[in-house]
Protein backbone atom coordinates (compact mmCIF):
# COMPACT_ATOMS: atom_id res chain seq x y z
CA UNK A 1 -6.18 3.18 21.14
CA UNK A 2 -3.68 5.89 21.06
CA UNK A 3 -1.37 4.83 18.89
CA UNK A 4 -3.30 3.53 16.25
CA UNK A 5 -3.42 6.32 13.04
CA UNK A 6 -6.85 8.27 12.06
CA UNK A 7 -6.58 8.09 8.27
CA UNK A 8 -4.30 7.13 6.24
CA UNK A 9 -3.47 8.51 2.99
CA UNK A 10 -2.60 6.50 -0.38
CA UNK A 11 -1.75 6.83 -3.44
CA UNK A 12 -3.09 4.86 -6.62
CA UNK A 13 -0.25 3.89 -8.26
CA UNK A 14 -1.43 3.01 -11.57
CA UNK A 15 -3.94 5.75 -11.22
CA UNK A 16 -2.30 8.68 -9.77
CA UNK A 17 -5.41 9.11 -7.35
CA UNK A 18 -5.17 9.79 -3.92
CA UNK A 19 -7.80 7.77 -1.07
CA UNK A 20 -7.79 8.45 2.79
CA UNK A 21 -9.29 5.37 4.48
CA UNK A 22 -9.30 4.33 8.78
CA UNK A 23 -6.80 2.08 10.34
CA UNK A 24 -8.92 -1.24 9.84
CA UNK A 25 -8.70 -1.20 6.04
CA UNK A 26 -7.92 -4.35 4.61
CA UNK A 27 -5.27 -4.19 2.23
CA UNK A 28 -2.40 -7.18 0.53
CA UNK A 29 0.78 -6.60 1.27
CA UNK A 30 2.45 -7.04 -2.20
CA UNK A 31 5.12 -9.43 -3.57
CA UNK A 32 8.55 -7.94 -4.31
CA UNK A 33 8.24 -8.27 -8.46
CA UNK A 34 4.92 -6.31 -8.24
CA UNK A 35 6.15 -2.67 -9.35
CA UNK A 36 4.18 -1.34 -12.37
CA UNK A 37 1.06 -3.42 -13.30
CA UNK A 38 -1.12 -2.41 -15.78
CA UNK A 39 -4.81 -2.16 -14.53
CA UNK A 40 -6.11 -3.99 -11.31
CA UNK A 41 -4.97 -6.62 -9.95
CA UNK A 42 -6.46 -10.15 -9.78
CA UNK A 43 -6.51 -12.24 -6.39
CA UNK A 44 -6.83 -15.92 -6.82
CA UNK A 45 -6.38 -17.37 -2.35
CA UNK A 46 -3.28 -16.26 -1.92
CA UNK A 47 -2.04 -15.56 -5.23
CA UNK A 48 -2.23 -12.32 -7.27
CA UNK A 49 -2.35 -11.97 -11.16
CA UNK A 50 -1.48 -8.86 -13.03
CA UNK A 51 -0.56 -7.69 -16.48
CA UNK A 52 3.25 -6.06 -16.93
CA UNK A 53 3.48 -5.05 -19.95
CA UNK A 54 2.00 -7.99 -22.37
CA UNK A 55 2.75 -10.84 -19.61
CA UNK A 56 0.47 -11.94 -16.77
CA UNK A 57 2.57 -12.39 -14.19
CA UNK A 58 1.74 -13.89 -10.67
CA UNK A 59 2.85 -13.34 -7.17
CA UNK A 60 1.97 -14.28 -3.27
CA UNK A 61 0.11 -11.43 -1.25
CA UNK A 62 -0.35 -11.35 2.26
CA UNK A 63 -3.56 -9.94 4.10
CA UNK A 64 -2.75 -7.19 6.43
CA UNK A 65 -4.53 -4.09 7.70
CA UNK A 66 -3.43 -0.27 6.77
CA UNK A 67 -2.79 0.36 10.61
CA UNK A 68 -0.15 -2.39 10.03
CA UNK A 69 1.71 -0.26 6.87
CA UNK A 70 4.14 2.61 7.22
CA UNK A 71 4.63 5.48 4.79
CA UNK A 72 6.23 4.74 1.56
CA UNK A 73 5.35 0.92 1.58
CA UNK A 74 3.07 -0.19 -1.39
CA UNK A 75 -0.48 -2.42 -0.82
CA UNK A 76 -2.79 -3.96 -2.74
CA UNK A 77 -6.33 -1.64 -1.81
CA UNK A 78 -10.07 -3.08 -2.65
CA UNK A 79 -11.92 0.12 -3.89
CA UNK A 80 -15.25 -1.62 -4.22
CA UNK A 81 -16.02 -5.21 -2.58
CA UNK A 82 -18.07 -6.03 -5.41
CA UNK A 83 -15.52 -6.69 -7.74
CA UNK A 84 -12.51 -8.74 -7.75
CA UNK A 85 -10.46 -5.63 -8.34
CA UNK A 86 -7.23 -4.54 -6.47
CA UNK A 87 -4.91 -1.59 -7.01
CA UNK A 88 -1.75 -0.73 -5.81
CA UNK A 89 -1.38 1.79 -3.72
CA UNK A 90 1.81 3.42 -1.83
CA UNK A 91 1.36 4.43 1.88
CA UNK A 92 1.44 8.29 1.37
CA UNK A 93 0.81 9.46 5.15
CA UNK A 94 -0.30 8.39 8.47
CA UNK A 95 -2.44 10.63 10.11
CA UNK A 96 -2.93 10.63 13.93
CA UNK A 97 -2.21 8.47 16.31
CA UNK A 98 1.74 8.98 17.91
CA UNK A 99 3.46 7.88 15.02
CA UNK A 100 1.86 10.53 12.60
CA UNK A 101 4.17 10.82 9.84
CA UNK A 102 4.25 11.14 5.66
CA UNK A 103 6.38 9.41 3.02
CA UNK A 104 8.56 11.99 2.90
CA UNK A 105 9.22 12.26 6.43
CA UNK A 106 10.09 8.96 6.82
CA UNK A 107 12.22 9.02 3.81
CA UNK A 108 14.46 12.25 5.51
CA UNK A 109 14.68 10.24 8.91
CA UNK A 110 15.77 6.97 7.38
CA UNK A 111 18.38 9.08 4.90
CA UNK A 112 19.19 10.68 8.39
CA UNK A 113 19.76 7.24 10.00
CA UNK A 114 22.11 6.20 7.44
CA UNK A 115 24.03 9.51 7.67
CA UNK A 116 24.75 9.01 11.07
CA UNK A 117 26.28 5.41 10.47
């Protein structure tokens, strides 16, 4: 599997920690209005709950895999499978693979895409 990444690096949104995990990592893609919760998140099937600001607001999430995410992109990570607990994370690097490449590289090259237009 050549082009599939090594590790890939995220950042905890809500906790400004950093977590490398492999390629087969489940992880929710997360709806649009999901930007700042407050705490972990709350899957109920296909839903997700979370607190913004004093509201609970609810959103669908899809179920993905990291080697499916690209830098800059923000998930929904389990840190322990015991608890009903997911964070959001944003897609800091990919690591390996052919496509190897960080947030802020792939920020530069789209910039650089648009420049070109």
């Amino acid at each position: 599997m050549p082009n599939v990444p090594h590790v890939i690096r995220l950042r905890d949104v809500a906790r400004n920690a950093t977590y490398e995990r492999g390629p087969d990592e489940p992880v929710l893609l997360v709806p649009y209005e999901l930007f700042q919760p407050v705490g972990a998140v709350r899957r109920r099937g296909s839903l997700v709950d979370w607190l913004e600001g004093a509201v609970i607001r609810s959103g669908r999430a899809v179920a993905a895999l990291l080697r499916d995410t690209s830098p800059g992109e923000r998930v929904l990570l389990q840190l322990d499978k015991q608890l009903d607990e997911w964070w959001l994370c944003e897609i800091d690097a990919v690591v390996g693979g052919e496509t190897g490449v960080s947030a802020r590289d792939a920020k530069r090259e789209s910039a650089t895409r648009k420049d070109a237009r």
